[in-house]
Protein backbone atom coordinates (compact mmCIF):
# COMPACT_ATOMS: atom_id res chain seq x y z
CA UNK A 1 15.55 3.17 -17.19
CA UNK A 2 12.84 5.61 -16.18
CA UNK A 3 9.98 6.93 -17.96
CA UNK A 4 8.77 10.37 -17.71
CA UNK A 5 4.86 10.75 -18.33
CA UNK A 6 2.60 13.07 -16.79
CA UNK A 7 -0.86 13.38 -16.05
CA UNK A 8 -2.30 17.19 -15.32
CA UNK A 9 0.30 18.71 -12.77
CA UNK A 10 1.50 15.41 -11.70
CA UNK A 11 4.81 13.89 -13.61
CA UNK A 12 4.71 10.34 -13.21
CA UNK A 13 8.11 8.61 -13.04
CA UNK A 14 8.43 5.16 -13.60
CA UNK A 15 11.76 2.79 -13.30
CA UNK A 16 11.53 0.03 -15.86
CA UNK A 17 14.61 -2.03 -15.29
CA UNK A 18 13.44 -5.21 -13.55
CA UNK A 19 14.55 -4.66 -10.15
CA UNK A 20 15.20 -1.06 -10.51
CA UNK A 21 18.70 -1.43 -8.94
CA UNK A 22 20.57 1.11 -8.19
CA UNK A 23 24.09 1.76 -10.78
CA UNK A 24 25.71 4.37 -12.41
CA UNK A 25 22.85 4.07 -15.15
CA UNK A 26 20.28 4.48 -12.52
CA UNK A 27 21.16 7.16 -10.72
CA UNK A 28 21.52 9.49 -13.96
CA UNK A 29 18.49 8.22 -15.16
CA UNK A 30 17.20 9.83 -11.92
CA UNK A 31 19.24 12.69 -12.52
CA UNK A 32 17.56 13.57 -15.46
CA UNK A 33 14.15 12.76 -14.80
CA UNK A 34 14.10 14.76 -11.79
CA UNK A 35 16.36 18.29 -13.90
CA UNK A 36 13.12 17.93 -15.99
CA UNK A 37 10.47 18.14 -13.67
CA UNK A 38 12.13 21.05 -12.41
CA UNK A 39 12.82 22.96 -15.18
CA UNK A 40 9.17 22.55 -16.06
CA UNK A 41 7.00 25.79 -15.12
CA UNK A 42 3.68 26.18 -13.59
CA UNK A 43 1.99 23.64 -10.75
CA UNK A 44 3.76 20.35 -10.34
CA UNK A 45 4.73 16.99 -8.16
CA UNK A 46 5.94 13.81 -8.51
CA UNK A 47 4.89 10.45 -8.65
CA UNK A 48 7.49 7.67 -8.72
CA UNK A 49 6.74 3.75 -9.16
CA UNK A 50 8.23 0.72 -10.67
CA UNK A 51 6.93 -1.86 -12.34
CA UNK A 52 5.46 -5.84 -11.80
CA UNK A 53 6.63 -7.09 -8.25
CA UNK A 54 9.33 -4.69 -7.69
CA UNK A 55 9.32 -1.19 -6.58
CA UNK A 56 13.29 -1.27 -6.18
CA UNK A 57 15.46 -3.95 -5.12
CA UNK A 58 17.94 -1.33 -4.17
CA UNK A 59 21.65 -1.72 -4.65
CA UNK A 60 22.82 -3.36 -7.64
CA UNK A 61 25.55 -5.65 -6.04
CA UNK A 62 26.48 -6.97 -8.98
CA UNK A 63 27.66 -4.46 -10.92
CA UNK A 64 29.40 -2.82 -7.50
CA UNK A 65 31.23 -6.33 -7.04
CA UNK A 66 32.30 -6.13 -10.60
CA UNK A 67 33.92 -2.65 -10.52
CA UNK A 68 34.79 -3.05 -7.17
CA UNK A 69 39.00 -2.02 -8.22
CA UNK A 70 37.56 0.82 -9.94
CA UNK A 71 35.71 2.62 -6.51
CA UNK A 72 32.65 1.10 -8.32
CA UNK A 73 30.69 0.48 -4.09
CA UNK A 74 31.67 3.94 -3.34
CA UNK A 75 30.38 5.44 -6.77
CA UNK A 76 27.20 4.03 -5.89
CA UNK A 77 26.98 4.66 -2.30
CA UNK A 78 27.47 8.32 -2.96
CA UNK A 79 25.76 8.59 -5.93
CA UNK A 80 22.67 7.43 -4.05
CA UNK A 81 23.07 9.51 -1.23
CA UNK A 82 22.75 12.74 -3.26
CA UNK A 83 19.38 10.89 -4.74
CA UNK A 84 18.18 10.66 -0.85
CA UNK A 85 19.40 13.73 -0.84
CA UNK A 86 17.52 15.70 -3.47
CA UNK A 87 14.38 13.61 -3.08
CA UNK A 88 14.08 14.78 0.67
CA UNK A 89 14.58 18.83 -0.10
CA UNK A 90 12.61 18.05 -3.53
CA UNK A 91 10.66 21.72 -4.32
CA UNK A 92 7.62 20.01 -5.21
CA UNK A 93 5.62 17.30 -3.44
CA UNK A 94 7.14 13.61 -4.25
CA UNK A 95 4.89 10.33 -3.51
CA UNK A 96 6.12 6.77 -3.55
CA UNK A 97 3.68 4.60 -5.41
CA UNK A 98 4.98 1.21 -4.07
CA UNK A 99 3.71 -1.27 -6.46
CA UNK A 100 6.19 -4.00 -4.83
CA UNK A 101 8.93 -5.38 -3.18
CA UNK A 102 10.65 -1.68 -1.75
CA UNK A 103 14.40 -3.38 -0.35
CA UNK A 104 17.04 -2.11 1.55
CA UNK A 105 18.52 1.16 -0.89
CA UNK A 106 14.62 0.80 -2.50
CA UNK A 107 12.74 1.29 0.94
CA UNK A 108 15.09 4.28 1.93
CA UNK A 109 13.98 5.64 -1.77
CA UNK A 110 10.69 5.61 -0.82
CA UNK A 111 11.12 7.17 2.88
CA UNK A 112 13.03 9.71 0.43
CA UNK A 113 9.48 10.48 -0.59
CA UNK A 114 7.38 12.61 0.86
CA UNK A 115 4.42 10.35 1.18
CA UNK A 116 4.10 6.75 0.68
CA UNK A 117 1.02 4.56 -0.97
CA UNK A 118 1.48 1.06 -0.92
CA UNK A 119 -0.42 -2.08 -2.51
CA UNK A 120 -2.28 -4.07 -0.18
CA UNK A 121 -1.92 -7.87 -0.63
CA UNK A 122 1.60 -8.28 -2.35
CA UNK A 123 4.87 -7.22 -1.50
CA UNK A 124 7.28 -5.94 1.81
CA UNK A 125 9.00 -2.79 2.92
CA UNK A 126 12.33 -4.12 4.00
CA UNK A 127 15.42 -2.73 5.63
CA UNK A 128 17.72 -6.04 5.61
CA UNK A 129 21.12 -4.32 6.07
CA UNK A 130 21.77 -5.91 9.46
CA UNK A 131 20.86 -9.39 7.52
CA UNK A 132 23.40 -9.03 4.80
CA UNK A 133 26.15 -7.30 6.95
CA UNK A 134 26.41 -3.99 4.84
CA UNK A 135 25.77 -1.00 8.05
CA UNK A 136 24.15 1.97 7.28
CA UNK A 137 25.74 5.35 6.28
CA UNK A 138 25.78 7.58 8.60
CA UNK A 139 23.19 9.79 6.21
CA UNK A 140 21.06 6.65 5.12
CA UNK A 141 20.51 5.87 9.31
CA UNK A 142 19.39 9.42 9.56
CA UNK A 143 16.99 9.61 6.78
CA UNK A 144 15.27 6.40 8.19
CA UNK A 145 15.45 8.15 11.52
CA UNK A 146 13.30 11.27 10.44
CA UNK A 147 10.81 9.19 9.05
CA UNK A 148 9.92 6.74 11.05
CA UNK A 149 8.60 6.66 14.79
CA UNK A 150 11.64 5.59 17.17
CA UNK A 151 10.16 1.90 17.62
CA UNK A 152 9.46 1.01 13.71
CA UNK A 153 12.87 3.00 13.11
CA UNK A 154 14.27 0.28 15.07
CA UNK A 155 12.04 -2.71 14.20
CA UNK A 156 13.34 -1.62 10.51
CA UNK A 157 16.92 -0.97 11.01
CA UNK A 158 18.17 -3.66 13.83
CA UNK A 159 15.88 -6.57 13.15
CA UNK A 160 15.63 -6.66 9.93
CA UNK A 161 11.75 -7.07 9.24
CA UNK A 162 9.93 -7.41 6.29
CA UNK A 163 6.73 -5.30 6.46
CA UNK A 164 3.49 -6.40 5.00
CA UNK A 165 0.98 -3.56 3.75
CA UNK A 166 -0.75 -3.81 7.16
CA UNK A 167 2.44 -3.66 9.20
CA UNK A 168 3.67 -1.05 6.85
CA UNK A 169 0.65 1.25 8.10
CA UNK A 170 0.69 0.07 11.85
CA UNK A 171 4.21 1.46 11.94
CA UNK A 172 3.99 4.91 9.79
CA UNK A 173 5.77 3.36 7.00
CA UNK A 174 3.35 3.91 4.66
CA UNK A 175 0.45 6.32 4.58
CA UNK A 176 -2.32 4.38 3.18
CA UNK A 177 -2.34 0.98 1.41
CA UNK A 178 -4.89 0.16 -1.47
CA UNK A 179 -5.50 -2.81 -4.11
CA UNK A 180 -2.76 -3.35 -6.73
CA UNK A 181 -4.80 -1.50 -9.49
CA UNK A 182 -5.32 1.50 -7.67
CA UNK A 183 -1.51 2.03 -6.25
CA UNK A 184 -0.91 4.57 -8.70
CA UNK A 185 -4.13 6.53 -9.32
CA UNK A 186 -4.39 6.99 -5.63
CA UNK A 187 -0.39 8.48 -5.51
CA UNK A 188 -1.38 10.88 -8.24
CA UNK A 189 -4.95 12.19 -6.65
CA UNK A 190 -2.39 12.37 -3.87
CA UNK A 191 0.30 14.43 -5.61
CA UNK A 192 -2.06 15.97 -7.44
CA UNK A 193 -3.75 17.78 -4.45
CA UNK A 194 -0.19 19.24 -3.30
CA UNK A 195 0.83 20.09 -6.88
CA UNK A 196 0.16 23.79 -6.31
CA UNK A 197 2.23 24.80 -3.54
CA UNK A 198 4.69 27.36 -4.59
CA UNK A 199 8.23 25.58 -4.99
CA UNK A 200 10.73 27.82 -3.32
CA UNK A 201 8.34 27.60 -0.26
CA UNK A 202 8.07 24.09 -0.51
CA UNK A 203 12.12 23.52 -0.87
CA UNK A 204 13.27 25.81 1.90
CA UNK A 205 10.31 24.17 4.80
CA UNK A 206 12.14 20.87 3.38
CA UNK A 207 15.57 21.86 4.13
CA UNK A 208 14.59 23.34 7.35
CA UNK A 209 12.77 19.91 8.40
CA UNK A 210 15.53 17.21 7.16
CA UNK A 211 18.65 19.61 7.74
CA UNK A 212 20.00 17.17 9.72
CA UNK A 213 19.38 14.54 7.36
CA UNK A 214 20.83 16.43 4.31
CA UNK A 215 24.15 17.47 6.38
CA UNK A 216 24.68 13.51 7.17
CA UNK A 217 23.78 12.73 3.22
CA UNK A 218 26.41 15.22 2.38
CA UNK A 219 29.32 13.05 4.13
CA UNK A 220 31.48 11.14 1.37
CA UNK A 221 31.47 7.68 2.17
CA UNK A 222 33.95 5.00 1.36
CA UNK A 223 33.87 1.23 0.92
């Protein structure tokens, strides 16, 4: 469900399955992508992108709606808070390349990030949580919190708005936004600058800046 590639320093990870939603599958998939760029040695960061229209759709209802009996929401919710969770404290630099549609569990992925690139004429950053009555975790709230400006945190969160390219930048969503065909060269010139920074430096400014954020994360949550 993810490919691992890598150009020079930079380990490109890309989620192949359609929507990229987020299940059991997914999140190891993540898991292991992410235990391998770690356990590589040397200068490194991270590039992660989907592929077509979607960047990810976030949750995967479906599958939570099936196992619902069997704790399958909570599974998921927690599973992809300790994603947020390791993205955010990540010991090398991490940049979304959003090549799409970025939803609701899928936007928050790419806030996760540390730096955001986003495709210029097709597809939205979109927070619709307050649209399709699911509220945020207490952890999810907070991660949108630290990255966004007080007014596009709430534009985001409470009203539900879908976010063009343009909008996207106006509001600090994204950091710059460039044609389709050069979403992901420009994410790994941008990783690729950062790639040398000396991990345990990296992790520890991480965990100093988003403490807050990683306490919340680390609250089980139940559904």
């Amino acid at each position: 469900m993810i490919e691992v590639t890598r150009t020079d320093d930079v380990f490109i990870l890309t989620m192949v399955a359609e929507e990229n939603r987020f299940n059991p599958t997914m999140l190891d998939a993540f898991d292991q992508a992410l235990t391998q760029v770690e356990e590589s040695e040397g200068p490194a960061a991270v590039v992660l992108t989907g592929q077509g229209k979607f960047f990810c759709n976030g949750l995967d209802l479906e599958w939570m709606m099936a196992n619902a009996e069997q704790g399958g929401p909570s599974l998921v919710a927690n599973g992809l808070q300790k994603l947020y969770s390791r993205l955010v404290t990540f010991p090398v630099a991490t940049v979304a390349a959003v090549n799409g549609h970025a939803f609701a569990g899928g936007g928050m992925l790419a806030l996760a990030c540390d730096q955001r690139v986003m495709r210029n004429d097709r597809g939205y950053f979109c927070l619709p949580e307050v649209d399709i009555n699911i509220p945020f975790t207490k952890g999810m709230a907070r991660l949108v919190q630290a990255k966004l400006s007080p007014a596009a945190a709430y534009e985001a969160m409470l009203t539900g708005r879908r976010f063009g390219a343009d909008d996207a930048l106006a509001g600090g969503i994204a950091d710059i936004a460039v044609p389709e065909d050069q979403v992901l060269s420009v994410s790994v010139e941008r990783a690729q600058a950062l790639s040398g920074k000396t991990r345990d430096v990296v992790k520890a400014i991480k965990e100093t800046m988003y403490s807050e954020v990683v306490e919340a994360l680390a609250e089980t949550v139940s559904f």
